[in-house]
Protein backbone atom coordinates (compact mmCIF):
# COMPACT_ATOMS: atom_id res chain seq x y z
CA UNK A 1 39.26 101.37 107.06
CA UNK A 2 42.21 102.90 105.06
CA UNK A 3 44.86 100.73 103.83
CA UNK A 4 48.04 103.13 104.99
CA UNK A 5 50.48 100.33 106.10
CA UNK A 6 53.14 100.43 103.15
CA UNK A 7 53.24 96.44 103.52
CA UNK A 8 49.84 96.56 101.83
CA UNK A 9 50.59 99.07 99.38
CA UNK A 10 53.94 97.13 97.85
CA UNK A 11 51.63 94.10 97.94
CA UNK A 12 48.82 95.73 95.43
CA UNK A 13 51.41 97.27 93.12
CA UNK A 14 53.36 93.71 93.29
CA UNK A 15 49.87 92.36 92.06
CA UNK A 16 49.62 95.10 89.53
CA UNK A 17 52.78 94.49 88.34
CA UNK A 18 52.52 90.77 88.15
CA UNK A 19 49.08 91.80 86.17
CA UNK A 20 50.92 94.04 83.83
CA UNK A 21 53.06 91.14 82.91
CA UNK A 22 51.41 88.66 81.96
CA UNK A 23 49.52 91.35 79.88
CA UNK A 24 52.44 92.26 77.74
CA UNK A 25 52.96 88.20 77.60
CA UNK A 26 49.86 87.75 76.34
CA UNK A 27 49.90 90.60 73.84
CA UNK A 28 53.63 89.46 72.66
CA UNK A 29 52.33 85.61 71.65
CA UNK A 30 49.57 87.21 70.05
CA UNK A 31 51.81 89.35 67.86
CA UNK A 32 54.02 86.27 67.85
CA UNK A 33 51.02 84.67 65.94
CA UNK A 34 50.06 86.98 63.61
CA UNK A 35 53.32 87.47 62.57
CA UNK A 36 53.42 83.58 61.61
CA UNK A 37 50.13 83.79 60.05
CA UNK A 38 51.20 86.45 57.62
CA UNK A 39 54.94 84.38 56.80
CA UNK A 40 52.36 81.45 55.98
CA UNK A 41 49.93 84.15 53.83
CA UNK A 42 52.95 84.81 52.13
CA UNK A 43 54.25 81.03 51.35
């Protein structure tokens, strides 16, 4: 069966987007973290 109702569609590409964001949250705490690390390397 074939998903065509656009209901569904927004629904997946909500999901995706909710994905993507908590991706790039993710990504951003660990760069948050490394960046520390390296201010306490250099102290």
């Amino acid at each position: 069966m074939e998903a065509t109702s656009t209901d569904g569609e927004s629904k997946v590409w909500g999901d995706k987007k909710a994905s993507n964001r908590k991706i790039q949250r993710k990504r951003q705490q660990e760069a948050v973290l490394r960046w520390i690390r390296n201010e306490l390397r250099i102290l």
